[in-house]
Protein backbone atom coordinates (compact mmCIF):
# COMPACT_ATOMS: atom_id res chain seq x y z
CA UNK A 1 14.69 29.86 -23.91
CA UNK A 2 13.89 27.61 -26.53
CA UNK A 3 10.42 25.94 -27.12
CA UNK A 4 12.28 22.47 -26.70
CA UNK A 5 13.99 23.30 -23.48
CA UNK A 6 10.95 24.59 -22.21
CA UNK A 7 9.06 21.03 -23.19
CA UNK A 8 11.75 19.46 -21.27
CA UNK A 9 11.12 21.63 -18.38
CA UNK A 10 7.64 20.45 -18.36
CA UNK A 11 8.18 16.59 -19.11
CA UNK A 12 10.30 17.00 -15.89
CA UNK A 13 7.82 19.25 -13.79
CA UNK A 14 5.03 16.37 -14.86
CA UNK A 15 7.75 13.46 -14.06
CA UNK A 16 8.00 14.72 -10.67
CA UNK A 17 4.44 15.68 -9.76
CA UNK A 18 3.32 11.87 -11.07
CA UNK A 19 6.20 10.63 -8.51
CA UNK A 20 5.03 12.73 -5.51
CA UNK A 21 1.82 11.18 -6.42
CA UNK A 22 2.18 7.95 -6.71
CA UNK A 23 4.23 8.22 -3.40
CA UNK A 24 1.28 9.93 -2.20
CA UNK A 25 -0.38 6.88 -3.19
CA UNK A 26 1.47 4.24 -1.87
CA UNK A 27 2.21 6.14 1.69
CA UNK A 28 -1.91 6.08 1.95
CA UNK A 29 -1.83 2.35 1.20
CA UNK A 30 0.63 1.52 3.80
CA UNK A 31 -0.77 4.14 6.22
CA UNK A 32 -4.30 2.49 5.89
CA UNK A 33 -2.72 -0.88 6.47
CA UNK A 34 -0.84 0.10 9.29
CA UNK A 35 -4.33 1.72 10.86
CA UNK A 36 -6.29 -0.99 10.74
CA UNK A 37 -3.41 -3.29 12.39
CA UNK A 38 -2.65 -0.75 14.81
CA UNK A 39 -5.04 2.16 15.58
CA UNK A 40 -8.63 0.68 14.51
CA UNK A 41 -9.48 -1.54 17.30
CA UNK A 42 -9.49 1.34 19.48
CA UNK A 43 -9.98 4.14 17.16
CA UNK A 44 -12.27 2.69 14.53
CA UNK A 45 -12.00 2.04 10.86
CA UNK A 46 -13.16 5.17 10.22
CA UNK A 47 -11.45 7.16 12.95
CA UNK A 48 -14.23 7.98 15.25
CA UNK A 49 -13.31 5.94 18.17
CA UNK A 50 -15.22 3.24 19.17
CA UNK A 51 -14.33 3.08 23.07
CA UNK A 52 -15.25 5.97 25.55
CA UNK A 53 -12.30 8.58 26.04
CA UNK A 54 -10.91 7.93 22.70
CA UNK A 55 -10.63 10.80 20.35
CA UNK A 56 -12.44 10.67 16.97
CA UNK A 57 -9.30 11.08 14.77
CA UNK A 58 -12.16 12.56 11.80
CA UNK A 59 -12.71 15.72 13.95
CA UNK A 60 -11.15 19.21 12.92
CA UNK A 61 -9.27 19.40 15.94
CA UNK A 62 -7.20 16.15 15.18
CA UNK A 63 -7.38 16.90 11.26
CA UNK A 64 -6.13 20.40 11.90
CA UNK A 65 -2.87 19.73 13.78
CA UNK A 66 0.62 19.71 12.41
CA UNK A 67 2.18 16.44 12.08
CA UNK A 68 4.85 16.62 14.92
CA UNK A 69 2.35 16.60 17.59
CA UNK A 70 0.82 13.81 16.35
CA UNK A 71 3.80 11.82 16.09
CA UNK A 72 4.87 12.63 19.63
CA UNK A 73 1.29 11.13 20.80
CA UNK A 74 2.03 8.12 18.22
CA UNK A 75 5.78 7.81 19.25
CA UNK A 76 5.18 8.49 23.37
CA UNK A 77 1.64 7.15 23.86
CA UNK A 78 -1.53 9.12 25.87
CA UNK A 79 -4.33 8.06 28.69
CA UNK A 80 -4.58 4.58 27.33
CA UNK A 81 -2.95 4.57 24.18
CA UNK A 82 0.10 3.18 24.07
CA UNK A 83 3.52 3.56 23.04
CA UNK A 84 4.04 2.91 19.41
CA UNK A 85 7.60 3.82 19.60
CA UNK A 86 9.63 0.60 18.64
CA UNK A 87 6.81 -0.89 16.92
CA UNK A 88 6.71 2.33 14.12
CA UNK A 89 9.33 3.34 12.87
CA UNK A 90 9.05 7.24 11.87
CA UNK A 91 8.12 6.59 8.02
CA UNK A 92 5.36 4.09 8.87
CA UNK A 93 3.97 6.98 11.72
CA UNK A 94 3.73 9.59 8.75
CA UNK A 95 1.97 7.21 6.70
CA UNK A 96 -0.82 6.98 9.56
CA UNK A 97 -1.10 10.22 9.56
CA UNK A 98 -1.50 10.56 6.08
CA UNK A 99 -3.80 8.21 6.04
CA UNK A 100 -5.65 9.22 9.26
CA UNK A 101 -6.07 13.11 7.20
CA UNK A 102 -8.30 11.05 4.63
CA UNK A 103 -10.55 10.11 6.98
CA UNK A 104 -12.56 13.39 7.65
C-alpha cells in the first residue's frame, strides 16, 4: 500500500473519531439538559439524590450497569419515579445516561 493511500486511511480514521466525538459531545449537552429538566429535582444536579429512597445515580452500582436496564427503569418508572416513557423518546434516554456516567 502506498504512503498516500495510507494518509487517506488516516485522514478518514481521524474524520471519524472527531465525529464520534463531537457526537459524544453534543449527546452530553442534551443529556445534561434533559437531567436537570427531568431527573434533578429528585435526583440532584449532581446525581446523589436529594429525597430519601432515591438512589445516588454517582454510585458504582448505578455507574456500573449496562444501559438497557437503565432505560427500562427510565422507560417503565420505579417506587416513586415515574414513567418517562412518552415524555423520552429512546435517543433523549441514552443521552441521560450518558450524561448521568459523567457524574461519578
Amino acid at each position: 500500500m502506498s504512503i498516500f493511500k495510507l494518509s487517506k486511511v488516516a485522514a478518514a480514521s481521524v474524520a471519524c473519531l472527531l465525529a464520534l466525538s463531537t457526537q459524544t459531545v453534543l449527546a452530553a449537552g442534551n443529556g445534561q439538559q434533559l437531567y436537570q429538566k427531568n431527573c434533578a429535582s429528585c435526583h440532584g444536579a449532581n446525581g446523589l439524590g436529594q429525597m430519601k429512597g432515591v438512589p445516588n445515580l454517582a454510585s458504582f452500582d448505578v455507574f456500573s450497569k449496562p444501559d438497557q436496564p437503565l432505560i427500562e427503569v427510565i422507560r417503565s418508572g420505579r417506587n416513586t419515579m415515574p414513567s418517562f416513557l412518552g415524555i423520552l423518546n429512546d435517543r433523549e434516554i441514552r443521552d441521560v445516561i450518558s450524561y448521568v456516567r459523567t457524574l461519578r
